[in-house]
Protein backbone atom coordinates (compact mmCIF):
# COMPACT_ATOMS: atom_id res chain seq x y z
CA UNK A 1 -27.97 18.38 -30.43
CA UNK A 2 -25.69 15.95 -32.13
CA UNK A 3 -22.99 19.03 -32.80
CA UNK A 4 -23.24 20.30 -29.09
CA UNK A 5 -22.63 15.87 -28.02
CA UNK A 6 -19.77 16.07 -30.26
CA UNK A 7 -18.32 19.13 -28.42
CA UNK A 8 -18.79 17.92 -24.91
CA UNK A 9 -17.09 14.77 -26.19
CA UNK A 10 -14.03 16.44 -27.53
CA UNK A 11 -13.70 18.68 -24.09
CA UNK A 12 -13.79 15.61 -22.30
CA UNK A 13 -11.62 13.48 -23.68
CA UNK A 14 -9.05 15.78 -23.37
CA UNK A 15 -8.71 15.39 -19.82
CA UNK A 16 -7.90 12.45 -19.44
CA UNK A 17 -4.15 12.03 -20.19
CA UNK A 18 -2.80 9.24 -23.04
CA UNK A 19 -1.64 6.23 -21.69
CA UNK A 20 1.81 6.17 -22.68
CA UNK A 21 5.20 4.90 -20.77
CA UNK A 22 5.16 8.63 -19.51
CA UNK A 23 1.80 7.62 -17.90
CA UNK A 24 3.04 4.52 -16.32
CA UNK A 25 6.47 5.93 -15.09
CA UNK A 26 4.04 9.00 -13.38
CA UNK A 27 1.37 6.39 -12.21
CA UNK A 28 4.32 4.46 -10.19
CA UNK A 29 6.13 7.26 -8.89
CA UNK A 30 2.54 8.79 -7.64
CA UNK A 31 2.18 5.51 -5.85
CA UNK A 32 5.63 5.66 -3.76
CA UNK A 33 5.11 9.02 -2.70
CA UNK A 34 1.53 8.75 -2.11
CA UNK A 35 2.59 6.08 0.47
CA UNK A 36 5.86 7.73 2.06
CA UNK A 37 3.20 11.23 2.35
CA UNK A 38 0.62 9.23 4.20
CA UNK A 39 3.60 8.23 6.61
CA UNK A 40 4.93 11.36 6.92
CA UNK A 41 2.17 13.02 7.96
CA UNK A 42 1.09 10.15 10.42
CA UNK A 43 4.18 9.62 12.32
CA UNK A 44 6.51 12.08 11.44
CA UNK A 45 4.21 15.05 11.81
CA UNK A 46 2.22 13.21 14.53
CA UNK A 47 -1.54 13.43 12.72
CA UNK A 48 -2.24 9.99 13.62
CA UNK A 49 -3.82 7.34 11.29
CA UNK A 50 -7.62 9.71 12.23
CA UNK A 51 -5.79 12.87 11.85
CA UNK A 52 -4.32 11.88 8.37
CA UNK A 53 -7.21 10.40 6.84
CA UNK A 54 -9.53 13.92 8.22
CA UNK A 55 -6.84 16.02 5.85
CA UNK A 56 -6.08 13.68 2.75
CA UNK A 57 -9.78 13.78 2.44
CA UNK A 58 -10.52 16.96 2.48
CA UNK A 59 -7.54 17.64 0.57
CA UNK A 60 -8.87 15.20 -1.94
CA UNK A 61 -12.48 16.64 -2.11
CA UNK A 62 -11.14 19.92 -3.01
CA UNK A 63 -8.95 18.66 -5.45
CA UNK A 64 -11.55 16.63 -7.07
CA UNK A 65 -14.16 19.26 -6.93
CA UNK A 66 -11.36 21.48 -9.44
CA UNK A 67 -10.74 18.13 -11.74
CA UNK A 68 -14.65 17.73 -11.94
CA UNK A 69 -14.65 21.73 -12.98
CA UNK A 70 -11.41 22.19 -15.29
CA UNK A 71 -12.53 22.05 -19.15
CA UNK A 72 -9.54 20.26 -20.06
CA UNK A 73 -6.63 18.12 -19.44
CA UNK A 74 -4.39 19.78 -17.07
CA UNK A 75 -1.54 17.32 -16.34
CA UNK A 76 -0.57 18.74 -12.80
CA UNK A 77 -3.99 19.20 -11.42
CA UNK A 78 -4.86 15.10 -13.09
CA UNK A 79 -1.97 14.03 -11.33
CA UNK A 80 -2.18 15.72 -7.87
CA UNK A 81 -5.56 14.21 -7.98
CA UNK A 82 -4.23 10.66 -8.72
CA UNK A 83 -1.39 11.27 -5.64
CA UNK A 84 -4.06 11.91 -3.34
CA UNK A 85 -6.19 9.56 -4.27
CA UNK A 86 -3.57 7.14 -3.80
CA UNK A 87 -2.69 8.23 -0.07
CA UNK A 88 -6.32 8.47 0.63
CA UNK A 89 -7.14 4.48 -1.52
CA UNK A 90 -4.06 3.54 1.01
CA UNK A 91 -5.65 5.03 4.20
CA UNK A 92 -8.95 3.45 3.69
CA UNK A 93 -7.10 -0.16 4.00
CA UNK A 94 -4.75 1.01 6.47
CA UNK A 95 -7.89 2.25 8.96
CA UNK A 96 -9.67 -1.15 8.10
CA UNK A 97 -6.80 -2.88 9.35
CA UNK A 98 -4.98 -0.48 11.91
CA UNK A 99 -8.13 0.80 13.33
CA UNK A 100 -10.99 -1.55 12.48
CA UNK A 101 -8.62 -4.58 13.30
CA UNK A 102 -10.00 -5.96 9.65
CA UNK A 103 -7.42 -9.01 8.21
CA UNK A 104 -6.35 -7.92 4.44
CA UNK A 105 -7.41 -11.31 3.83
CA UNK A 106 -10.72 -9.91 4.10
CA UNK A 107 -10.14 -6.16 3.46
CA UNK A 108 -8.53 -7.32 -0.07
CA UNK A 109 -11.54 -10.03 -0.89
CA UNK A 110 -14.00 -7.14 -0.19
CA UNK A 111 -12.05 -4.61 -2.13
CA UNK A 112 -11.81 -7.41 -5.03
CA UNK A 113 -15.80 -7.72 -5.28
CA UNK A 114 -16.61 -4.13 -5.04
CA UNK A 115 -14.27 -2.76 -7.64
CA UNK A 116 -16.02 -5.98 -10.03
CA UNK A 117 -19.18 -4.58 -9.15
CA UNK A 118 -17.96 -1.03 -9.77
CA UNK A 119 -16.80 -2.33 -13.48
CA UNK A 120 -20.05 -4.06 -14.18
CA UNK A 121 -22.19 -1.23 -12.93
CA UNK A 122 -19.90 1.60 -15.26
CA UNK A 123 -20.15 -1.00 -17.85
CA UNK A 124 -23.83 -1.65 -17.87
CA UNK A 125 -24.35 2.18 -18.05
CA UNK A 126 -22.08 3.40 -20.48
CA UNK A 127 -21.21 0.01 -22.56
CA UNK A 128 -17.33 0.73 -22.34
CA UNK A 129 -14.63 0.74 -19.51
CA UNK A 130 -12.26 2.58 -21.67
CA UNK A 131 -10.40 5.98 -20.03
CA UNK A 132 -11.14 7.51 -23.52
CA UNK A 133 -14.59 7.53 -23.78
CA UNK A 134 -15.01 9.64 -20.75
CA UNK A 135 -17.21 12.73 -22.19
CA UNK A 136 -19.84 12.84 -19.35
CA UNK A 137 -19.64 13.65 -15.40
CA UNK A 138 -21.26 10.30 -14.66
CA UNK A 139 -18.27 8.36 -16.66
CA UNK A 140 -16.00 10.42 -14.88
CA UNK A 141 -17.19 9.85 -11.69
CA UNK A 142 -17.16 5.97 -12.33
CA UNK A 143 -13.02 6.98 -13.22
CA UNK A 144 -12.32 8.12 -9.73
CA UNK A 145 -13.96 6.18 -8.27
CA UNK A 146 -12.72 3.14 -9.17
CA UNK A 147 -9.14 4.67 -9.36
CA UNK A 148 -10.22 4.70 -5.62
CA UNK A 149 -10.69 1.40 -5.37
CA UNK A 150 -7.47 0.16 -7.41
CA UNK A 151 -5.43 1.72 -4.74
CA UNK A 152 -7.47 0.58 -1.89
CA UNK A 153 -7.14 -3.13 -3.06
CA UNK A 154 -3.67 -2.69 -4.38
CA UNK A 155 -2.54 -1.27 -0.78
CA UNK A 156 -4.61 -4.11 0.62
CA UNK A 157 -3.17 -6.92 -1.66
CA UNK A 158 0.30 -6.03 -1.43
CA UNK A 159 1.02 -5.62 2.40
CA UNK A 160 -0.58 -9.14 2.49
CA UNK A 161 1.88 -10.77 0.41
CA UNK A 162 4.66 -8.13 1.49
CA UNK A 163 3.95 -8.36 5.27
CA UNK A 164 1.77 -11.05 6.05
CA UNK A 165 2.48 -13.31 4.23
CA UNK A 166 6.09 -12.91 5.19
CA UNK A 167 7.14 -12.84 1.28
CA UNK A 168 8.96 -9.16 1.15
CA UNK A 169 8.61 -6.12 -1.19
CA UNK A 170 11.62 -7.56 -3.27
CA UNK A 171 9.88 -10.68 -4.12
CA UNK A 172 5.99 -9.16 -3.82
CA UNK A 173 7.92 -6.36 -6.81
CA UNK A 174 9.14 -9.36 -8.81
CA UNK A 175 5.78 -11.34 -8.54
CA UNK A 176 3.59 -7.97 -9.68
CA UNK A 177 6.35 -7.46 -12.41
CA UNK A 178 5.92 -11.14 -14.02
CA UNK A 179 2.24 -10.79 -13.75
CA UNK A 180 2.25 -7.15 -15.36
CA UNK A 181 4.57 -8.56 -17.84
CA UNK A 182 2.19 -11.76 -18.62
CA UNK A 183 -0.68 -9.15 -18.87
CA UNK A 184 1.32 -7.15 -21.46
CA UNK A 185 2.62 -10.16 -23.74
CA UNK A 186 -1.53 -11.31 -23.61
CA UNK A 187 -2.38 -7.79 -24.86
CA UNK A 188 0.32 -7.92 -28.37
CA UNK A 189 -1.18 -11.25 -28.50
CA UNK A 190 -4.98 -9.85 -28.63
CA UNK A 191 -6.35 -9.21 -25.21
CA UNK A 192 -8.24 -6.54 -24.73
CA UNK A 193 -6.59 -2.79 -24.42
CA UNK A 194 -9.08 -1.92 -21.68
CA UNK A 195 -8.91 -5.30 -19.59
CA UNK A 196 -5.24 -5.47 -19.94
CA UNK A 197 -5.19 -1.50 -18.54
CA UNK A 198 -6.89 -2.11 -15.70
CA UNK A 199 -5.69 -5.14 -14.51
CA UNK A 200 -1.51 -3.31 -15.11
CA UNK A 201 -3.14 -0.27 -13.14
CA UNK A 202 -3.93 -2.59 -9.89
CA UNK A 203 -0.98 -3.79 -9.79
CA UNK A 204 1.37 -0.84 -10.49
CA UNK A 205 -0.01 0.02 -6.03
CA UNK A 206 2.18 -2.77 -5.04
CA UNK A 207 5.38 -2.10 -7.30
CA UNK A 208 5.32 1.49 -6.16
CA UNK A 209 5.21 0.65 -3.01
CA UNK A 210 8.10 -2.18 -3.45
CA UNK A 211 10.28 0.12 -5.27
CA UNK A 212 9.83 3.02 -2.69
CA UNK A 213 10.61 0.42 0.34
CA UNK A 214 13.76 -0.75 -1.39
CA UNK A 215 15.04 2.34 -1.78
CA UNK A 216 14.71 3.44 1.36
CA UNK A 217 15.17 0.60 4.10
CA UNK A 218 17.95 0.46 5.46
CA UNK A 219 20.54 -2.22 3.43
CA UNK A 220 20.56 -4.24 6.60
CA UNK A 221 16.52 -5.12 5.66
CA UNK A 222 17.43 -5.63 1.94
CA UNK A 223 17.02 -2.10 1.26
CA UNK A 224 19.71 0.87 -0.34
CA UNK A 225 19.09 2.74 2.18
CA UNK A 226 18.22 6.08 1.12
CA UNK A 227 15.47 6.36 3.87
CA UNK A 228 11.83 7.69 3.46
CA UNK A 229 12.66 11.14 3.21
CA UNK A 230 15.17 11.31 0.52
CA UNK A 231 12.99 8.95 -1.32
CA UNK A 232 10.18 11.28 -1.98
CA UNK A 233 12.34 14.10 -2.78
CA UNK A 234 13.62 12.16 -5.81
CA UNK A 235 10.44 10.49 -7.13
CA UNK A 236 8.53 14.29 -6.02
CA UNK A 237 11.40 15.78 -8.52
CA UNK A 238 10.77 13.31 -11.20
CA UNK A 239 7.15 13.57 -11.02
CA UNK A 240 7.88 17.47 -11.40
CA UNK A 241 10.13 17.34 -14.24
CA UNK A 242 8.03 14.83 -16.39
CA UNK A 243 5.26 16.97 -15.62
CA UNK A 244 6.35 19.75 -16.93
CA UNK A 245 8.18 18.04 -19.78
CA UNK A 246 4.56 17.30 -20.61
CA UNK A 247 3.40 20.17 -20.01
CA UNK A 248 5.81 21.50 -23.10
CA UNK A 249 5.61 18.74 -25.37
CA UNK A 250 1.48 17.87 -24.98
CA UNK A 251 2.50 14.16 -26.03
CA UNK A 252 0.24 12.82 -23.31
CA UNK A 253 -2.57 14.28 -24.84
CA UNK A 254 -5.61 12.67 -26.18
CA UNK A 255 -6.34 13.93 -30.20
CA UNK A 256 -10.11 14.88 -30.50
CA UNK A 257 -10.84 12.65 -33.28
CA UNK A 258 -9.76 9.48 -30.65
CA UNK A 259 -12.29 7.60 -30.12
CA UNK A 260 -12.74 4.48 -28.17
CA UNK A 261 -11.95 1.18 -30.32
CA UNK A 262 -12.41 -2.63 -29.55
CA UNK A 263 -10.22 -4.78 -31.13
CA UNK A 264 -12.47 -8.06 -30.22
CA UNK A 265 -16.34 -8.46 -30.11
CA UNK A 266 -18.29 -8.33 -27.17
CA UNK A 267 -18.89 -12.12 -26.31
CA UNK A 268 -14.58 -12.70 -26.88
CA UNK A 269 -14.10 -9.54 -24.25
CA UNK A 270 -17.05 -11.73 -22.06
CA UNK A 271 -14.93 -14.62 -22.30
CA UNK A 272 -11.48 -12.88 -21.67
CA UNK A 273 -12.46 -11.06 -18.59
CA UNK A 274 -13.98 -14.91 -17.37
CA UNK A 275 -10.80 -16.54 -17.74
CA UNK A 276 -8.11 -13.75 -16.91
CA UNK A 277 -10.01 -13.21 -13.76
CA UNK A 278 -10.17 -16.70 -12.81
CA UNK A 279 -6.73 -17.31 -14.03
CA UNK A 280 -5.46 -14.72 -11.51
CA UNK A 281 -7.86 -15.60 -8.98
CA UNK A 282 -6.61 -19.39 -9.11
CA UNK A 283 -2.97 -18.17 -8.90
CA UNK A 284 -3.88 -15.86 -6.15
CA UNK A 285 -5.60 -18.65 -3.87
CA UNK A 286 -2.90 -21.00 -5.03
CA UNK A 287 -0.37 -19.06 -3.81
CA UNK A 288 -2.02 -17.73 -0.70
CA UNK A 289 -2.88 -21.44 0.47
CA UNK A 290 0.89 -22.72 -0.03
CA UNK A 291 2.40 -19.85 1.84
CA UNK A 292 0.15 -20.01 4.37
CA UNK A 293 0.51 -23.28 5.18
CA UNK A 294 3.94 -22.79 5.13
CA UNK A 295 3.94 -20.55 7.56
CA UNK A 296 1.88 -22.43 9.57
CA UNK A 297 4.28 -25.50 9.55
CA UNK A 298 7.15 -23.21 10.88
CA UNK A 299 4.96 -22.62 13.48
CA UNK A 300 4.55 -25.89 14.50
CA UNK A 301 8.12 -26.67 14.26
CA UNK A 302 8.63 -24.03 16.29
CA UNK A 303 6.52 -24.85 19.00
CA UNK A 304 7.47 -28.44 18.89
CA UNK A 305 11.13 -27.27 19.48
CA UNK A 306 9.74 -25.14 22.19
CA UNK A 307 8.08 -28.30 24.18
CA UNK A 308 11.10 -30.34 23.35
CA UNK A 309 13.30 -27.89 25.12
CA UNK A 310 11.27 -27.44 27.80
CA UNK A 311 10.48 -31.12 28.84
CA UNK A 312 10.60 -32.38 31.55
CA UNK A 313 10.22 -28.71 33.55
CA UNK A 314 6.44 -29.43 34.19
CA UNK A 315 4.36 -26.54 35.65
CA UNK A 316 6.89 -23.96 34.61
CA UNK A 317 7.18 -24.64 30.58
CA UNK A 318 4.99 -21.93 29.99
CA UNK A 319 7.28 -19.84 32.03
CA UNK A 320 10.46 -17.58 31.33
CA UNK A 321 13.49 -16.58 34.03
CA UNK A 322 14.03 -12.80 33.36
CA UNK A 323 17.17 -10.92 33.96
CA UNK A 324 16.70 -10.45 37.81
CA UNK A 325 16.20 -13.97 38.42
CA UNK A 326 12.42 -13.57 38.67
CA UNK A 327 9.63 -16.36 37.20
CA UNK A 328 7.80 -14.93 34.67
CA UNK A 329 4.99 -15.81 32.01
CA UNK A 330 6.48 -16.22 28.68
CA UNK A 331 4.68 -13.87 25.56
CA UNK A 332 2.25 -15.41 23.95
CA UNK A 333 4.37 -13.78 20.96
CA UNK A 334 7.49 -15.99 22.29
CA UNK A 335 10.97 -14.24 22.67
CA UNK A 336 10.75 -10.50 21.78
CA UNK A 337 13.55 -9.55 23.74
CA UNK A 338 15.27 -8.08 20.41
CA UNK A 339 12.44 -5.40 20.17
CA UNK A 340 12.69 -4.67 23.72
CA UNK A 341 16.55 -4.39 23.47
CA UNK A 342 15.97 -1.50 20.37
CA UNK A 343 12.88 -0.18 22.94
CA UNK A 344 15.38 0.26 25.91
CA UNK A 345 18.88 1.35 23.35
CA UNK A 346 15.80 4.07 21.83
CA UNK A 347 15.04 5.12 25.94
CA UNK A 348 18.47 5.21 26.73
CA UNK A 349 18.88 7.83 24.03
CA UNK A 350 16.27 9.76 24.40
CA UNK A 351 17.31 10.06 28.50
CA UNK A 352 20.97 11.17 27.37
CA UNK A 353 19.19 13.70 25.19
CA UNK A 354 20.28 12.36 22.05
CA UNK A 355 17.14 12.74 20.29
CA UNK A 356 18.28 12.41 16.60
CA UNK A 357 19.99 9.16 17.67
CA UNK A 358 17.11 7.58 19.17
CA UNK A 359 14.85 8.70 15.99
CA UNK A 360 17.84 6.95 14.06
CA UNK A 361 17.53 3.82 16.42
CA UNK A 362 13.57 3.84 16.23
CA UNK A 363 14.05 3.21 12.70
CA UNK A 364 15.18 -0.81 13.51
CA UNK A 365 12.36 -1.40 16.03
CA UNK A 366 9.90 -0.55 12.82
CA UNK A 367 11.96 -2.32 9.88
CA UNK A 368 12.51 -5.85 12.48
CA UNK A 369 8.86 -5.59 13.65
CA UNK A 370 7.46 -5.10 10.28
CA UNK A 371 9.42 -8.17 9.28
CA UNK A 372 8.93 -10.43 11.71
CA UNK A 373 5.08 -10.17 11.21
CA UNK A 374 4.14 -12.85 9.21
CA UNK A 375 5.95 -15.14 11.99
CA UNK A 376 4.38 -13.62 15.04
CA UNK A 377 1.16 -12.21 13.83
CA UNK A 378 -0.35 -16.04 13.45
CA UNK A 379 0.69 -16.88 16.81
CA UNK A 380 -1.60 -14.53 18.76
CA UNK A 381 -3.10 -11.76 16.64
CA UNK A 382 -4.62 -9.68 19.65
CA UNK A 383 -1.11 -9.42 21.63
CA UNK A 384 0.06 -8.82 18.07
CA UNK A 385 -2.00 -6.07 17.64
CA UNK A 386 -0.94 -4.99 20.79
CA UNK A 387 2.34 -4.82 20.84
CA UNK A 388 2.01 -3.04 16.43
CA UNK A 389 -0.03 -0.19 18.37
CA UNK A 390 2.41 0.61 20.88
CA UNK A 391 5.06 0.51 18.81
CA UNK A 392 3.05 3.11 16.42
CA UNK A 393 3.07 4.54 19.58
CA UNK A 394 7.01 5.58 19.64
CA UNK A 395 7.40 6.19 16.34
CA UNK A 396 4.60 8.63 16.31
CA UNK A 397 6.21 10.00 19.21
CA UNK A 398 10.12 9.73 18.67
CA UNK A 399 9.73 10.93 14.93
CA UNK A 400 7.70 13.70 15.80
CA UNK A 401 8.85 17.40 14.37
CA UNK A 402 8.46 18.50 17.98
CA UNK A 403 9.62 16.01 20.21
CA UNK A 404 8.24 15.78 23.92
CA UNK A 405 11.07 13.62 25.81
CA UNK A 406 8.62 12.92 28.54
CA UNK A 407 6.02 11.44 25.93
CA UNK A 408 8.67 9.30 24.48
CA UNK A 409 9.54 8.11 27.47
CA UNK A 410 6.22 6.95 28.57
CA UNK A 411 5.36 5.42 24.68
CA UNK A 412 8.96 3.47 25.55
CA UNK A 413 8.13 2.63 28.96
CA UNK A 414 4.87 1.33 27.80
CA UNK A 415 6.43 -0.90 25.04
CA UNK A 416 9.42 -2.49 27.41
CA UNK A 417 6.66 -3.38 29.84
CA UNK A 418 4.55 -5.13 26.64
CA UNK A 419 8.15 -7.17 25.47
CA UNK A 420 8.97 -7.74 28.63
């Protein structure tokens, strides 16, 4: 019995990949393109947010079902499994918040307790949270699924400081860098391996997804403007070619005689997880309340600039003069005549034909929108929500492989008459 454990053990262990820098470089580039896919295949291709999540996960299943089968590490079939996990990790937040109208204020607290209980119910099983001392189906399974989960709350924790929080992928990249970086200089110093893994894999979601959107914005939105498409070529390609380098060289692979090692005693490892977690949590709320409130103070200041302007006009300060001359209510959004402008430039296009220039135009109306959200979301988060699915709206439909003029029209149509 004890020969045929140690067998099983050895089998196991060698799927699972060694975590090296060609791990992390793999692991980052999975996460950009898992993210530019899911978009692809929602607007480009027209699946819709439904559509999508119906194929990654069946995609996914099948894929899983094969990893669950194979006898040993195979590095393409491990890492097609980790890029679809990460579109399908992303798809769960984006439904929560798309579809389910769920704030990643809540999506990413929720995702932050069930991945803890996830750790303390693998842990309370097996005794061990390390990747290499997965020689059973049930450790495996705990693997995925909290790989799962890292990507869910990753997705969900970085579009809130990216997007909502108004901070940016540039400076959401730096702030996951200086945290991975703190993590690493704790683990020379004597934190523990698996801790300080886990904690680098969460946050690796939102530095993929940084790196990815500042390659391919346009440079007017900070980016280099390679766009989305050109993007995932060159981190599909790199993927490819480490993969097969790999492949050749076997130096991801796990030797037989590893076994999992603890470099501190259980009731230390109690104590680290205790105060790393609270550290970060502390830092997390920290942050989160002063941005917030600085967001909030804009706001005022904005209003009060508003009212200031407007004194003295009575009944109509709540009202706008449009372009005919005509008394109308302002948005409870305020001024969005700049996305209606890039709504009716995009229409104008697509009337003259011009399809590949309006696809090229519809490209602003998503890059200004997604930025100005942290300053309009807070002001009235249903009209918000509005207005973000129309405009999903025309980019499903101007992006589209097929385009239907007449259902870009109407999408635009629909959106003028929303910024109007």
């Amino acid at each position: 019995m004890e020969s045929l454990r140690s067998n099983e053990t050895k089998t196991m262990l060698s799927k699972v990949p060694e975590v090296t820098i060609y791990f992390w470089i793999i692991k980052i580039l999975c996460t950009t393109v898992g993210e530019t896919a899911a978009d692809f295949l929602n607007v480009n291709l027209g699946f819709g947010l439904t559509g999508t999540s119906i194929v990654m996960g069946i995609l996914l299943f099948v894929t899983l079902f094969f990893q669950f089968r194979a006898q040993k590490y195979m590095p393409s079939l491990y890492w097609l499994t980790v890029v679809l996990i990460s579109i399908f990790g992303t798809l769960v937040t984006d439904n929560l918040t798309d579809n389910m109208g769920i704030s990643l204020e809540v999506s990413t607290t929720v995702f932050s307790i069930v991945l803890i209980l996830i750790f303390a119910l693998w842990y309370a099983k097996e005794k061990t949270l390390s990747i290499h001392s997965i020689f059973t189906k049930r450790r495996e399974t705990f693997y995925w699924l909290t790989i799962l989960f890292t990507f869910a709350l990753g997705t969900a924790a970085g579009d809130l400081m990216a997007e909502s929080l108004g901070l940016g992928y540039l400076v959401t990249g730096s702030i996951v860098c200086a945290v991975i970086a703190c993590v690493t200089a704790a683990w020379r110093l004597g934190l523990n391996a698996v801790l300080a893994f886990w904690i680098a894999y969460i946050m690796t979601r939102p530095l993929g997804a940084s790196l990815g959107d500042l390659l391919s914005q346009p440079q007017e939105f900070g980016g280099l403007g390679l766009g989305a498409t050109a993007t995932s070529i060159i981190f599909l390609l790199a993927i490819l070619l480490i993969i097969i380098f790999l492949s050749i060289t076997k130096r991801d692979l796990v030797a037989s005689s590893t076994k999992p090692t603890t470099n501190t005693k259980g009731i230390v490892i109690v104590w680290q997880v205790v105060i790393v977690v609270g550290v970060l949590m502390l830092a997390a709320g920290t942050g989160y309340y002063l941005r917030h409130t600085s967001l909030q103070e804009t706001l005022q200041q904005g209003d009060s600039s508003i009212q200031a302007g407007s004194s003295g006009s009575g009944p109509q300060a709540s009202q706008q003069v449009g372009s005919s001359g005509a008394v109308t209510q302002a948005s409870p959004l305020g001024d969005l005549s700049s996305f209606k402008k890039i709504a009716e430039d995009t229409q104008n296009l697509v009337n003259a034909g011009n399809m590949s220039g309006a696809k090229s135009r519809v490209d602003d109306l998503e890059h200004s929108w997604d930025n100005a959200e942290a300053r309009l979301k807070p002001m009235n988060k249903k009209k918000w929500t509005e207005v973000d699915d129309a405009i999903d709206k025309v980019l499903r439909q101007v992006r589209a492989v097929h385009q239907d003029a007449e259902a870009c029209k109407a999408a635009l149509e629909s959106l003028i008459a929303l910024t109007s």
